[in-house]
N, C-alpha and C. Protein backbone atom coordinates (compact mmCIF):
# COMPACT_ATOMS: atom_id res chain seq x y z
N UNK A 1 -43.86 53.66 77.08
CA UNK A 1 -43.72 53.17 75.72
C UNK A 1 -44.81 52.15 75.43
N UNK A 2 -45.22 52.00 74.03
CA UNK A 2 -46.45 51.10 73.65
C UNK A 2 -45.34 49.87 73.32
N UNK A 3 -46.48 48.69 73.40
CA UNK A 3 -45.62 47.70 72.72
C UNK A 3 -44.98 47.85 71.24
N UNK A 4 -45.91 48.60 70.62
CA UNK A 4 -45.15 48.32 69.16
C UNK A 4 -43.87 48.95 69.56
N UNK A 5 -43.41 50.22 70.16
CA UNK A 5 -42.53 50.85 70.41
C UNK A 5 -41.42 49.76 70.85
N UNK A 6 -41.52 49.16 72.02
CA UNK A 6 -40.51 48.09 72.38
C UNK A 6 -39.93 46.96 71.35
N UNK A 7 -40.88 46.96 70.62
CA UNK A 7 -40.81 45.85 69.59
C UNK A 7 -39.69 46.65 68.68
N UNK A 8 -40.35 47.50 67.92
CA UNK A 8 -39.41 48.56 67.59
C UNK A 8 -38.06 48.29 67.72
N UNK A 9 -37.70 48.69 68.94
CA UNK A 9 -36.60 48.95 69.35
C UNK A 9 -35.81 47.38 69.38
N UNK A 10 -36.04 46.42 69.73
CA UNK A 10 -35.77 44.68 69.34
C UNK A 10 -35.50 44.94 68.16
N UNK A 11 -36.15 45.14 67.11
CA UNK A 11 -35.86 44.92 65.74
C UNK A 11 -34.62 45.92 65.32
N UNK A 12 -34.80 47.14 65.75
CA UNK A 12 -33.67 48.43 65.28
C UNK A 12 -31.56 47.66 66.32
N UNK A 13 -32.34 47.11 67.26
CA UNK A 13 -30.88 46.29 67.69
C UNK A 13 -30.33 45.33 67.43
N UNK A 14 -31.25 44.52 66.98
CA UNK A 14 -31.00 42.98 66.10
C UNK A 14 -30.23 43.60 64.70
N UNK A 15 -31.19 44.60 64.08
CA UNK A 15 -30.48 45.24 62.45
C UNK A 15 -29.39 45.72 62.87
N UNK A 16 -28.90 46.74 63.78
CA UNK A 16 -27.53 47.01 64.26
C UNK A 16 -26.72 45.89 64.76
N UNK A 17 -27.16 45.07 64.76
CA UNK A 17 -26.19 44.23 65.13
C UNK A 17 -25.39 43.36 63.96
N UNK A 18 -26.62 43.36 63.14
CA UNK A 18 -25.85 41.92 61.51
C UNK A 18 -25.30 43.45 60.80
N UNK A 19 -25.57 44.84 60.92
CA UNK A 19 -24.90 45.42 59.86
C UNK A 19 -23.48 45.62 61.02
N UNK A 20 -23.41 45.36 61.81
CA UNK A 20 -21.92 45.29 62.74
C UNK A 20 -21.06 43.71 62.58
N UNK A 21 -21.60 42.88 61.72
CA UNK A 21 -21.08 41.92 61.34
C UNK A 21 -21.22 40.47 62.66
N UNK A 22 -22.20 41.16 63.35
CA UNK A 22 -22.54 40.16 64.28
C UNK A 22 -24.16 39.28 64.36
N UNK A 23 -24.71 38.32 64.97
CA UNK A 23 -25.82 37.40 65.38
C UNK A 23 -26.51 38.59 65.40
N UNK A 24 -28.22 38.58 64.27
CA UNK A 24 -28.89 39.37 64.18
C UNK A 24 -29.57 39.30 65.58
N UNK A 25 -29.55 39.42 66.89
CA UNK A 25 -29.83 39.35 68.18
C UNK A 25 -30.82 40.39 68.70
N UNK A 26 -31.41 40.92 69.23
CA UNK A 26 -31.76 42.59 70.08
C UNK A 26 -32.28 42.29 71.06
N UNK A 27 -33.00 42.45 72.32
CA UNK A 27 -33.72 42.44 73.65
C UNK A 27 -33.51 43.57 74.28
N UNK A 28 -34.98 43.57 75.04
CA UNK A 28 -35.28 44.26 76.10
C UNK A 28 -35.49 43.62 77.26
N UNK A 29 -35.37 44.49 78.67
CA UNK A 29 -36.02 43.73 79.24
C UNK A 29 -37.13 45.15 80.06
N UNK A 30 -38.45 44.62 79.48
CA UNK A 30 -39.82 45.60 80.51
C UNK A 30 -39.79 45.15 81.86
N UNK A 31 -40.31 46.17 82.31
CA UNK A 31 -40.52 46.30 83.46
C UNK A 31 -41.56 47.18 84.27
N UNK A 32 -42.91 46.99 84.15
CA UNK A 32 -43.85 48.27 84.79
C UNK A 32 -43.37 49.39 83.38
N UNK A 33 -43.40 48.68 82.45
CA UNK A 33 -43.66 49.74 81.18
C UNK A 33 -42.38 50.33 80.62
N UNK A 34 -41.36 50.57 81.77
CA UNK A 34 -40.24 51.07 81.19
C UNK A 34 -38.75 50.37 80.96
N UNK A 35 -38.40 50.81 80.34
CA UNK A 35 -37.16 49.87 79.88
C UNK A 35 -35.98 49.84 80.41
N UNK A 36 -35.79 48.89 81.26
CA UNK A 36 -34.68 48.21 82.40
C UNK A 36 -33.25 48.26 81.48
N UNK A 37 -32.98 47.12 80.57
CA UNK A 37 -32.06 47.17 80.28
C UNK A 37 -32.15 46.93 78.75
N UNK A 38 -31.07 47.41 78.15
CA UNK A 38 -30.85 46.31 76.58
C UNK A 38 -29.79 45.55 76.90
N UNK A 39 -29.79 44.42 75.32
CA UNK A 39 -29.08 43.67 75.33
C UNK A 39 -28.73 44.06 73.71
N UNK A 40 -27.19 43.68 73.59
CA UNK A 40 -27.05 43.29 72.31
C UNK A 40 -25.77 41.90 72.39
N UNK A 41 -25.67 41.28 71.60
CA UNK A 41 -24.56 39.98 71.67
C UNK A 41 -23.71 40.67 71.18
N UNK A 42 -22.20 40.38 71.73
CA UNK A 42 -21.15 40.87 71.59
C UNK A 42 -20.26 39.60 70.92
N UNK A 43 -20.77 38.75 70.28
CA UNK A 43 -20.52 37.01 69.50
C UNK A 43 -20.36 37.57 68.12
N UNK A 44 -18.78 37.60 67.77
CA UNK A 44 -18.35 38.07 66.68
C UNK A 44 -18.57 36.65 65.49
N UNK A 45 -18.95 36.98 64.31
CA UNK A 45 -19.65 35.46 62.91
C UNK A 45 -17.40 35.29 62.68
N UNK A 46 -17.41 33.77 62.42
CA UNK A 46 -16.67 33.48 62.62
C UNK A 46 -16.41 33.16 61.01
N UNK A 47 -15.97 33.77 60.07
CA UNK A 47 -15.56 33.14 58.70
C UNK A 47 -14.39 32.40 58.11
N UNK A 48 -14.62 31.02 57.74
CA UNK A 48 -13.51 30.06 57.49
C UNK A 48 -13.12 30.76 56.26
């Protein structure tokens, strides 16, 4: 994968994440080019 590609993919998990009502968040983690793990926050927005 190219960087823009990884980047990409950060941004497309962060947006899945605020339209899931959660911390616009996303990560990867590289590794020798290929992609180890994701992350997404599982930190539900708390409304008073």
């Amino acid at each position: 994968m190219l960087d823009k590609q990884f980047l990409q993919r950060i941004i497309t998990l962060a947006a899945d994440n605020a339209a899931e009502g959660r911390r616009p968040f996303g990560a990867i983690i590289v590794e020798d080019e290929t992609q180890s793990a994701l992350y997404r926050t599982r930190w539900q927005r708390h409304h008073s």
